[in-house]
PDB file of N, CA and C in Angstrom:
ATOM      1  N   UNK A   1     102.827 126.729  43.452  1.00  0.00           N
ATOM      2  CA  UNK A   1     104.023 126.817  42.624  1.00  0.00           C
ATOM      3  C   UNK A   1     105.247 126.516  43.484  1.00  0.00           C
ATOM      4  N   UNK A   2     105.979 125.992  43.404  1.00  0.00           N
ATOM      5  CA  UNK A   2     107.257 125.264  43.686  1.00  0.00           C
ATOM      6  C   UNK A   2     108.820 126.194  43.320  1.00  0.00           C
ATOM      7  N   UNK A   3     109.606 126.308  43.653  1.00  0.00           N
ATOM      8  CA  UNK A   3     111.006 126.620  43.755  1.00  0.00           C
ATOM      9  C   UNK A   3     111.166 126.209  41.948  1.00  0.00           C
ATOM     10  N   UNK A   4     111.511 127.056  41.178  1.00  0.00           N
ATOM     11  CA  UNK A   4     112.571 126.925  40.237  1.00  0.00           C
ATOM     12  C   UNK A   4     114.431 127.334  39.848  1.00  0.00           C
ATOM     13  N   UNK A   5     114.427 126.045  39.227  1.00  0.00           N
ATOM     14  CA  UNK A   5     115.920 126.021  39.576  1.00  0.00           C
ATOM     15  C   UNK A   5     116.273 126.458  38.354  1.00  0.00           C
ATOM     16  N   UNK A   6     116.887 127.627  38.053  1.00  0.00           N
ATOM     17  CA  UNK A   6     117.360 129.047  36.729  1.00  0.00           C
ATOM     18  C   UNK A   6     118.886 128.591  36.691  1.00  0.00           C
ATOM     19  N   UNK A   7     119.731 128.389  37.415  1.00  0.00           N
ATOM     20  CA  UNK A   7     121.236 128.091  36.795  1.00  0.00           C
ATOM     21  C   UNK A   7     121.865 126.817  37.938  1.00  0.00           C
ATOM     22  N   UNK A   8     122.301 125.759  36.735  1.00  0.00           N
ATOM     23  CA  UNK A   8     123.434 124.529  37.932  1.00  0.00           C
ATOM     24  C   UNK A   8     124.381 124.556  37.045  1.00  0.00           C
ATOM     25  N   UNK A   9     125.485 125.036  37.322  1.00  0.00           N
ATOM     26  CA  UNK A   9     126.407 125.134  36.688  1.00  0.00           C
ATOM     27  C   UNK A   9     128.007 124.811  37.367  1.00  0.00           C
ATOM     28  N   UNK A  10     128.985 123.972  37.126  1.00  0.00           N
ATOM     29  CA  UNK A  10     129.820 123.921  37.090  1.00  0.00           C
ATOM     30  C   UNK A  10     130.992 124.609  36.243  1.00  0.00           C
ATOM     31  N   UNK A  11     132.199 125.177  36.039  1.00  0.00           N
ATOM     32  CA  UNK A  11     132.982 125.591  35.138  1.00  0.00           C
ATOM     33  C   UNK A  11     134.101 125.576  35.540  1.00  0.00           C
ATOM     34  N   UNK A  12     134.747 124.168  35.207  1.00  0.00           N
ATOM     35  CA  UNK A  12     136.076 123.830  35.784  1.00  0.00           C
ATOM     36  C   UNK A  12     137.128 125.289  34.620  1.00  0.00           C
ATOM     37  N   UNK A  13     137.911 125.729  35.401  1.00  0.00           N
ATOM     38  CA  UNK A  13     138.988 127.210  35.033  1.00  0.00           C
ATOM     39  C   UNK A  13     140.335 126.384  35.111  1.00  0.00           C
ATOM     40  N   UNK A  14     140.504 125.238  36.249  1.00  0.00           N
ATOM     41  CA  UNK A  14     142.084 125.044  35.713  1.00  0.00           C
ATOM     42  C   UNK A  14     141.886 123.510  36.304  1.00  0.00           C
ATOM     43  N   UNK A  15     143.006 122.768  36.346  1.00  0.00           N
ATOM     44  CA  UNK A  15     142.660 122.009  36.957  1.00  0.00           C
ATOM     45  C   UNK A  15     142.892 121.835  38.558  1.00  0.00           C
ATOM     46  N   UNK A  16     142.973 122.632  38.928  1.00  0.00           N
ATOM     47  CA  UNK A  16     142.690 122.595  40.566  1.00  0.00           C
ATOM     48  C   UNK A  16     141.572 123.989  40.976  1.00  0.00           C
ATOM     49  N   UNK A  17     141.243 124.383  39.974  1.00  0.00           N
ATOM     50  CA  UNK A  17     140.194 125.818  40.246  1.00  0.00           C
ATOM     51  C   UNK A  17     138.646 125.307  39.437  1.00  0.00           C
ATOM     52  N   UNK A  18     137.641 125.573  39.910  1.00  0.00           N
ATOM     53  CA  UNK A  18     136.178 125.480  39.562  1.00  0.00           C
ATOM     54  C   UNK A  18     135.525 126.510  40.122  1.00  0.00           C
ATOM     55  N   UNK A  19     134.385 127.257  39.437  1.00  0.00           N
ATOM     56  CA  UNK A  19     133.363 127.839  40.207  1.00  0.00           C
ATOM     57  C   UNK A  19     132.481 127.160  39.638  1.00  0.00           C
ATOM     58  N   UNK A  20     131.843 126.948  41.215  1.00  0.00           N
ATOM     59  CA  UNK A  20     129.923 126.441  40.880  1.00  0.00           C
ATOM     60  C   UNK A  20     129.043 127.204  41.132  1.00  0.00           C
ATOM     61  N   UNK A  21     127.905 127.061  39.907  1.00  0.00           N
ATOM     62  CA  UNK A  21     126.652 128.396  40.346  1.00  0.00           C
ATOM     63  C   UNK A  21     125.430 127.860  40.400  1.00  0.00           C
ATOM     64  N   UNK A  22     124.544 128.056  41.778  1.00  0.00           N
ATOM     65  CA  UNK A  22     123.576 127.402  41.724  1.00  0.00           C
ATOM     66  C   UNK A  22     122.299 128.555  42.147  1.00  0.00           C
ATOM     67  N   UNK A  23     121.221 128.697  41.505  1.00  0.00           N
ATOM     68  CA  UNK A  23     120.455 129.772  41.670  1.00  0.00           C
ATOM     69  C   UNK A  23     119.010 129.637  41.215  1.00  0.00           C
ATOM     70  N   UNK A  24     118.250 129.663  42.239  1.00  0.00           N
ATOM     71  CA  UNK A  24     116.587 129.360  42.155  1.00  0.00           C
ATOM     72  C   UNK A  24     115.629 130.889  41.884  1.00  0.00           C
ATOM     73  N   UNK A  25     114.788 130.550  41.426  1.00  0.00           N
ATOM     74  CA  UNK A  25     113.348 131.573  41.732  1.00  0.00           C
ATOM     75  C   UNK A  25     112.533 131.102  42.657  1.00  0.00           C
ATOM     76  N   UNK A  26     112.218 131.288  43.578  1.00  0.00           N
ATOM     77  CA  UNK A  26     111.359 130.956  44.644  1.00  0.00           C
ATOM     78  C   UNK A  26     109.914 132.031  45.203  1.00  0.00           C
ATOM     79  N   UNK A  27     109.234 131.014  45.495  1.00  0.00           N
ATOM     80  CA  UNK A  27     107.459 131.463  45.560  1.00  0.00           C
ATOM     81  C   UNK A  27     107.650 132.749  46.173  1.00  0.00           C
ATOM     82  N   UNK A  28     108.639 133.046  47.828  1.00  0.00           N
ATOM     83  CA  UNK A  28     108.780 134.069  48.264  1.00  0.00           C
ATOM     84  C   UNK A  28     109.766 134.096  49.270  1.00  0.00           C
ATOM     85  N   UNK A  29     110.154 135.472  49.608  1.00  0.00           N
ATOM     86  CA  UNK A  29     112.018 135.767  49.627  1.00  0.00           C
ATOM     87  C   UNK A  29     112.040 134.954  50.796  1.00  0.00           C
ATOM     88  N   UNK A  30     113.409 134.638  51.076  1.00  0.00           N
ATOM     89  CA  UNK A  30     113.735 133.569  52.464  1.00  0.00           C
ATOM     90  C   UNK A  30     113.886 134.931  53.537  1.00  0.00           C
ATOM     91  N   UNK A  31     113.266 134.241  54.546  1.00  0.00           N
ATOM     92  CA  UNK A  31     113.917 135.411  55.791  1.00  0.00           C
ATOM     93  C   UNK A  31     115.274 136.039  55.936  1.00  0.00           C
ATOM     94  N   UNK A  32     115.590 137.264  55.827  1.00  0.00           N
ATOM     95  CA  UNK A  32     116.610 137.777  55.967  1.00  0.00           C
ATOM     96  C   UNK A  32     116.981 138.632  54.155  1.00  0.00           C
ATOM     97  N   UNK A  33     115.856 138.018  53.408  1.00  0.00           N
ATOM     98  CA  UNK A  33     116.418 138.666  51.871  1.00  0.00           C
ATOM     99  C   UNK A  33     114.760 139.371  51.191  1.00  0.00           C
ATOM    100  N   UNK A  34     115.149 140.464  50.159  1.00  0.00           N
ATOM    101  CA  UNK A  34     114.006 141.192  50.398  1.00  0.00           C
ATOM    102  C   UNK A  34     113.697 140.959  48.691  1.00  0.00           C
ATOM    103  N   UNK A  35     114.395 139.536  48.233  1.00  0.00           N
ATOM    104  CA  UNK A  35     113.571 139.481  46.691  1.00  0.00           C
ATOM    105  C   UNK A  35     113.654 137.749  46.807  1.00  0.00           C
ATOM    106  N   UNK A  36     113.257 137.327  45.426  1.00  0.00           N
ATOM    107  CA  UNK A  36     112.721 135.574  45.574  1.00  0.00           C
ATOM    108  C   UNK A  36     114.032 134.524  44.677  1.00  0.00           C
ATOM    109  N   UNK A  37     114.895 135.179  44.865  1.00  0.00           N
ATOM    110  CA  UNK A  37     115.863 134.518  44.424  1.00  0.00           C
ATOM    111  C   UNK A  37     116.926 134.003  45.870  1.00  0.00           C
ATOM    112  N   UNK A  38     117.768 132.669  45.387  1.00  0.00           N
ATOM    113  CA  UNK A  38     118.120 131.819  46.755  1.00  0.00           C
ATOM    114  C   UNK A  38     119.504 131.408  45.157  1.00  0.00           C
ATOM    115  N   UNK A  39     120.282 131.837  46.272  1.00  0.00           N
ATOM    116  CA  UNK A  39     121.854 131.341  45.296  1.00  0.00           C
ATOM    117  C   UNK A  39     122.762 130.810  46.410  1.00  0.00           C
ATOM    118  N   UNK A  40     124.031 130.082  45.645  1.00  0.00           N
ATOM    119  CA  UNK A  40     125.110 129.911  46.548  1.00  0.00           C
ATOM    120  C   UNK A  40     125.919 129.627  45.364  1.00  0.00           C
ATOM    121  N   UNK A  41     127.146 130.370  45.178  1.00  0.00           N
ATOM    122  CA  UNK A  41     128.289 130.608  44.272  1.00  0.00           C
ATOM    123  C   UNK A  41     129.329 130.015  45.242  1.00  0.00           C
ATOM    124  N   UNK A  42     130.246 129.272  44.327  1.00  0.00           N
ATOM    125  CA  UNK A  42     131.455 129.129  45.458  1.00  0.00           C
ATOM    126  C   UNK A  42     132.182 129.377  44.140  1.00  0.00           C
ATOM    127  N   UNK A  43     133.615 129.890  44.767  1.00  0.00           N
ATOM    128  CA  UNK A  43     134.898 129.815  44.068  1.00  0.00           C
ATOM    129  C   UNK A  43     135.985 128.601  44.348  1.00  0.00           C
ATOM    130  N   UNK A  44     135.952 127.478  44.434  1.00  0.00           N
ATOM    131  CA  UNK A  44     137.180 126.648  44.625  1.00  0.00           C
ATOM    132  C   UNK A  44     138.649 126.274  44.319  1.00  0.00           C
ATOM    133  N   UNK A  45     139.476 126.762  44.769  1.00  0.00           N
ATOM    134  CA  UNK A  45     141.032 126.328  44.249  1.00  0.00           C
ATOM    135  C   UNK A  45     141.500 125.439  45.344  1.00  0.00           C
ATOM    136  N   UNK A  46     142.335 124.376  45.003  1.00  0.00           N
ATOM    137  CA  UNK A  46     142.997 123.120  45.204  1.00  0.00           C
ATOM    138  C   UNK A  46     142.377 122.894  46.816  1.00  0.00           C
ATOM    139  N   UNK A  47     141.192 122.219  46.414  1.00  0.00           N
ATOM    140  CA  UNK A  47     139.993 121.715  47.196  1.00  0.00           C
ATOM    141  C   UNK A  47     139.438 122.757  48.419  1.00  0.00           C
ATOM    142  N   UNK A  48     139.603 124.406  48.371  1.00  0.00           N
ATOM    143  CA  UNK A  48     139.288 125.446  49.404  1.00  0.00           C
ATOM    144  C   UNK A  48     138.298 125.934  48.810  1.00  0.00           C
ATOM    145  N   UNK A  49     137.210 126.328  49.733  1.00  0.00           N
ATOM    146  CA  UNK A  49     136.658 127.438  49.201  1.00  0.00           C
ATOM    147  C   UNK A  49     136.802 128.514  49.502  1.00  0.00           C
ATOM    148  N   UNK A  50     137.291 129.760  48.494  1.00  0.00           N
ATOM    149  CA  UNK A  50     138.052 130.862  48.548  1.00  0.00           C
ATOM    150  C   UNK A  50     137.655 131.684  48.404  1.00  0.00           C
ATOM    151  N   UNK A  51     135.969 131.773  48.154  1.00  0.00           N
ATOM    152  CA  UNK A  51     135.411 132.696  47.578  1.00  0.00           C
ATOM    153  C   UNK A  51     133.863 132.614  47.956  1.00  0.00           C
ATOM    154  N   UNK A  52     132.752 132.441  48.323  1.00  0.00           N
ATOM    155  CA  UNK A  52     131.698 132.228  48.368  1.00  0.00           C
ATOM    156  C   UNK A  52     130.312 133.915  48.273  1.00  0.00           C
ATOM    157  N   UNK A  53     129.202 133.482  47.489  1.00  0.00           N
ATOM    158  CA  UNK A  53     128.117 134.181  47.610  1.00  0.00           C
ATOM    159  C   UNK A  53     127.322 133.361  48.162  1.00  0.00           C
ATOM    160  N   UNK A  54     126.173 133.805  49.095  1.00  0.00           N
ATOM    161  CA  UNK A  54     124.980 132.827  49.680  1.00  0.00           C
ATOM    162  C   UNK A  54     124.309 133.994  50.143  1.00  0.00           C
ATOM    163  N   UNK A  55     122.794 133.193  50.266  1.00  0.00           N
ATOM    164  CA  UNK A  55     121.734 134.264  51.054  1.00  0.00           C
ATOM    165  C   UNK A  55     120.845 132.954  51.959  1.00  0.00           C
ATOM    166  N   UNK A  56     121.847 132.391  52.826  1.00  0.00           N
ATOM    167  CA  UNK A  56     121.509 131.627  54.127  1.00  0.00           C
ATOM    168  C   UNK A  56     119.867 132.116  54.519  1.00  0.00           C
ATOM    169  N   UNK A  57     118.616 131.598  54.979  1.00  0.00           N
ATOM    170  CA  UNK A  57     117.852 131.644  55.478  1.00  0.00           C
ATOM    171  C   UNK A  57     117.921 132.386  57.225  1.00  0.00           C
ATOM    172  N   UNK A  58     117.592 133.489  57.259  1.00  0.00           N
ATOM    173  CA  UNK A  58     117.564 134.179  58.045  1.00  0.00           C
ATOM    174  C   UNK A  58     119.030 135.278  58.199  1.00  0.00           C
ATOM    175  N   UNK A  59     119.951 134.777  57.619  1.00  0.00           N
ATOM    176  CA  UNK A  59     121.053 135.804  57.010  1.00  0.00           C
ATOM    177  C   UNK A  59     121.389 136.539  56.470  1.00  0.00           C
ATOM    178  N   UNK A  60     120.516 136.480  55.358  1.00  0.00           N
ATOM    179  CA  UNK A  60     120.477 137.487  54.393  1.00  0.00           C
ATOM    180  C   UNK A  60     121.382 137.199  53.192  1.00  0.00           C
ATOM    181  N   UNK A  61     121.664 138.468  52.248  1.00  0.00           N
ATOM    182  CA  UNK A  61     123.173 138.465  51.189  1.00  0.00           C
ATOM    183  C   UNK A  61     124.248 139.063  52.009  1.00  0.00           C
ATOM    184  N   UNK A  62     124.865 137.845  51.489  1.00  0.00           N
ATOM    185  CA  UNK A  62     126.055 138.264  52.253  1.00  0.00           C
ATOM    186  C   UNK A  62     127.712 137.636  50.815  1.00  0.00           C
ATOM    187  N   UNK A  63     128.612 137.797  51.492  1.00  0.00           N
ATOM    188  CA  UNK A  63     129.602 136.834  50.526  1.00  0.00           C
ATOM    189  C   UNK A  63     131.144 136.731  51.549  1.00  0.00           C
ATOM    190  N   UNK A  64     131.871 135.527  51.040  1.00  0.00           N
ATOM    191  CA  UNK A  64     132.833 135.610  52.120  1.00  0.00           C
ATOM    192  C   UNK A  64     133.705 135.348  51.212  1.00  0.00           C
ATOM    193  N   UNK A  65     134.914 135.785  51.762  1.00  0.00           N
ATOM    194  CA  UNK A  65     136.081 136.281  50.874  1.00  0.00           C
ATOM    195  C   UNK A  65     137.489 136.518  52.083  1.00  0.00           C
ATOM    196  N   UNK A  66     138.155 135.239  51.721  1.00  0.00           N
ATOM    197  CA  UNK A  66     139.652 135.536  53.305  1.00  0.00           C
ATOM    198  C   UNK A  66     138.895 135.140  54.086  1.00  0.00           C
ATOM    199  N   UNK A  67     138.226 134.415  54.859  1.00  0.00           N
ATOM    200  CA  UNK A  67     137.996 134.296  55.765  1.00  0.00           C
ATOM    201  C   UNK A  67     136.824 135.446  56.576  1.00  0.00           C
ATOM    202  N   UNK A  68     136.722 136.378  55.803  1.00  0.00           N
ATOM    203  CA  UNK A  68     135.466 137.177  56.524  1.00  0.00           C
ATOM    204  C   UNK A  68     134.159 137.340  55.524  1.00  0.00           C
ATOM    205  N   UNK A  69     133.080 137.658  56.355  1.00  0.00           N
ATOM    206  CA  UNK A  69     132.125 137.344  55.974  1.00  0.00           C
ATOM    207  C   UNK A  69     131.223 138.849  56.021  1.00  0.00           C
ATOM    208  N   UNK A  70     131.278 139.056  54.368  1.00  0.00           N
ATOM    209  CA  UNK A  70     130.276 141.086  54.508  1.00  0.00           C
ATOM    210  C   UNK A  70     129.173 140.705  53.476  1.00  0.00           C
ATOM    211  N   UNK A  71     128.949 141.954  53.822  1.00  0.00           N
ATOM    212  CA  UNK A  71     127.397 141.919  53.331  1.00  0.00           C
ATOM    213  C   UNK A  71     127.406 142.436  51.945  1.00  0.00           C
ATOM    214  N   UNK A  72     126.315 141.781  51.262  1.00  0.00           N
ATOM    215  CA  UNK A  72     126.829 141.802  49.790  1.00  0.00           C
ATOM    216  C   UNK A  72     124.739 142.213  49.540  1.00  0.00           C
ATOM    217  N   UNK A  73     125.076 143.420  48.248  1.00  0.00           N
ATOM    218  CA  UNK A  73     124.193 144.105  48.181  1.00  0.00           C
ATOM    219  C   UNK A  73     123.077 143.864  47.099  1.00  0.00           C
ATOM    220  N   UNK A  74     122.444 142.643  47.132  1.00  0.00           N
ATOM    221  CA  UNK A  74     121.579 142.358  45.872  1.00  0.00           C
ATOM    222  C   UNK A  74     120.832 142.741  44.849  1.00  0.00           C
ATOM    223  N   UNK A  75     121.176 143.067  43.938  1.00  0.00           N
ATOM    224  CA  UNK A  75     120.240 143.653  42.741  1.00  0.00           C
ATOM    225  C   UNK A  75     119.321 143.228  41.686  1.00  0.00           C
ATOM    226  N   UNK A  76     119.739 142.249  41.412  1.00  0.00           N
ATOM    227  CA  UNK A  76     119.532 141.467  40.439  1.00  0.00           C
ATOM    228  C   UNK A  76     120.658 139.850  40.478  1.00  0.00           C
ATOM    229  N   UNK A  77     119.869 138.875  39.218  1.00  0.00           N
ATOM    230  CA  UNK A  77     120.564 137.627  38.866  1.00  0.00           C
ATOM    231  C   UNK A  77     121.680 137.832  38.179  1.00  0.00           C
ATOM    232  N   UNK A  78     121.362 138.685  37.010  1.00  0.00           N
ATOM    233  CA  UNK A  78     123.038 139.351  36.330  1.00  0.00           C
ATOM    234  C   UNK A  78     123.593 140.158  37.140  1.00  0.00           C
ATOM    235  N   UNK A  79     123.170 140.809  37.477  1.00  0.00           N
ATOM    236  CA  UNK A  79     124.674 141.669  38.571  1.00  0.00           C
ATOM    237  C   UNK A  79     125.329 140.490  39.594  1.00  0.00           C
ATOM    238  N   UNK A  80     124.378 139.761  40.253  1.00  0.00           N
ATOM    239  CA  UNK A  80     125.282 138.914  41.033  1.00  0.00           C
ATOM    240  C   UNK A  80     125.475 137.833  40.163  1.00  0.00           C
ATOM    241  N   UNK A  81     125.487 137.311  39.286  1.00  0.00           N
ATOM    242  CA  UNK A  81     126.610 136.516  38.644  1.00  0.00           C
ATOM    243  C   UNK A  81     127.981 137.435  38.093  1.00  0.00           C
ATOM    244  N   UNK A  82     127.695 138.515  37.843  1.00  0.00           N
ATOM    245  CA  UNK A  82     128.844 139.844  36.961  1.00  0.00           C
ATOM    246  C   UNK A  82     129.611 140.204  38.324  1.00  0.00           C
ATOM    247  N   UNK A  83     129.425 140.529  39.562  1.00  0.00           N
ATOM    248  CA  UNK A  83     130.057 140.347  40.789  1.00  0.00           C
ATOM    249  C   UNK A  83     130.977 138.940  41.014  1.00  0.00           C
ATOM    250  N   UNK A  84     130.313 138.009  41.048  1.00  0.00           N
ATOM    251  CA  UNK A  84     130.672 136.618  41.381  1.00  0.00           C
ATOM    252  C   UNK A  84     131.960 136.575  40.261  1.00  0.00           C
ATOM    253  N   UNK A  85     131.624 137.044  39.107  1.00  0.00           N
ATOM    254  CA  UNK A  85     132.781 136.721  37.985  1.00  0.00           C
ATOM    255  C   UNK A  85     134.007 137.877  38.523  1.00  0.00           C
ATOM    256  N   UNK A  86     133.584 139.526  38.891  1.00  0.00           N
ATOM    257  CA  UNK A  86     134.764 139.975  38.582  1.00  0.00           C
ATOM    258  C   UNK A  86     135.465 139.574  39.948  1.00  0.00           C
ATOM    259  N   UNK A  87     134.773 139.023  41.568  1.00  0.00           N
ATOM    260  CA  UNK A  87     135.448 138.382  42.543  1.00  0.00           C
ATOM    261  C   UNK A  87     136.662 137.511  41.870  1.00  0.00           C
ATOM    262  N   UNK A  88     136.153 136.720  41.189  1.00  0.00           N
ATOM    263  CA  UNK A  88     136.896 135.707  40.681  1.00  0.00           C
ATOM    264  C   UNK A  88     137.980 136.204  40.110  1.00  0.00           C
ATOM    265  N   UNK A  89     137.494 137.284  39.091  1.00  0.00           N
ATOM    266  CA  UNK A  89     139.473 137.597  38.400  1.00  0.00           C
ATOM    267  C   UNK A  89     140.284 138.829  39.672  1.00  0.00           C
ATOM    268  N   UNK A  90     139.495 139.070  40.485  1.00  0.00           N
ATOM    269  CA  UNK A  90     140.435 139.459  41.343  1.00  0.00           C
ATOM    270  C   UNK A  90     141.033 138.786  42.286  1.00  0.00           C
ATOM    271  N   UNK A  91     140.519 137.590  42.586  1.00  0.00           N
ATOM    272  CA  UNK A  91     141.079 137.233  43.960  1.00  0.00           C
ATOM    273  C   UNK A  91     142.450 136.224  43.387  1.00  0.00           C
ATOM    274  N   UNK A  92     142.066 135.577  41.649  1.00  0.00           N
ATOM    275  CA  UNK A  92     143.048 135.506  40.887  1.00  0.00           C
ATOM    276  C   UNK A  92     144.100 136.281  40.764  1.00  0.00           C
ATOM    277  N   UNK A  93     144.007 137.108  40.648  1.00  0.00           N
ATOM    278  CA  UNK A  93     144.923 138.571  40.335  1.00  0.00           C
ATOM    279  C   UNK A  93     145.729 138.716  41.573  1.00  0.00           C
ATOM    280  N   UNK A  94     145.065 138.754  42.551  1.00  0.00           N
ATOM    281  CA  UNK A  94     145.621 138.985  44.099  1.00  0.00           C
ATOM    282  C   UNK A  94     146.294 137.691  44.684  1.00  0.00           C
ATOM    283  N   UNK A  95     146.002 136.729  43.893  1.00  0.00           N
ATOM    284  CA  UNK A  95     146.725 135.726  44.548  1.00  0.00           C
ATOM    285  C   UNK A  95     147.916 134.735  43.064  1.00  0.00           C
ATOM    286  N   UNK A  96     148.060 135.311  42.222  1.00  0.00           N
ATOM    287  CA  UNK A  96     149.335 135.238  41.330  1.00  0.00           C
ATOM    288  C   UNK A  96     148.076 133.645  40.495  1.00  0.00           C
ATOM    289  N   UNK A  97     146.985 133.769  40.032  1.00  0.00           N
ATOM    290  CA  UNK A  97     146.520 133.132  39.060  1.00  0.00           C
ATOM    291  C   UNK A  97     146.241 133.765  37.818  1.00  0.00           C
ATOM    292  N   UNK A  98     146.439 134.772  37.583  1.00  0.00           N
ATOM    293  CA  UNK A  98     145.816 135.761  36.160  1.00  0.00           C
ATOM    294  C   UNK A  98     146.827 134.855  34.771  1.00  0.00           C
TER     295      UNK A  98
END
């Protein structure tokens, strides 16, 4: 059995803002993550990425946000898309997009 690919999603928000969501089921967890899912969320405004989720191979979950990079606590596919979304209206909020 092979890698399935569960969400490719683009959703342009303004025209200089997009988040993309990309998120697999996989045969078995990548080193560093302790379930079989493999994502990478970005948040983009006027060509930055400002926001990111990933679970890098041998890294683990993690998410970066400002420039630093913490550890982000996996539960599930809906909680980390419901995370990924409320990142988004905050870092909006915090940075005069609401």
């Amino acid at each position: 059995m092979k890698a399935v690919e569960l969400v490719r999603n683009r959703i342009v928000l303004a025209e200089n803002r997009f988040a993309e969501m990309v998120l697999w089921h996989l045969v078995r967890p990548l080193p560093g993550s302790g379930h079989v899912f493999r994502y990478r969320l970005a948040y983009v405004v006027d060509e930055i990425c400002v926001l990111r989720y990933d679970n890098e191979s041998g890294k683990g979950d993690h998410r970066h946000w400002g420039g630093r990079e913490l550890d982000y606590k996996f539960v599930n596919p809906e909680k980390l898309l419901a995370d990924f979304r409320a990142d988004i209206e905050r870092w909006n909020h915090e940075n005069g997009y609401s």
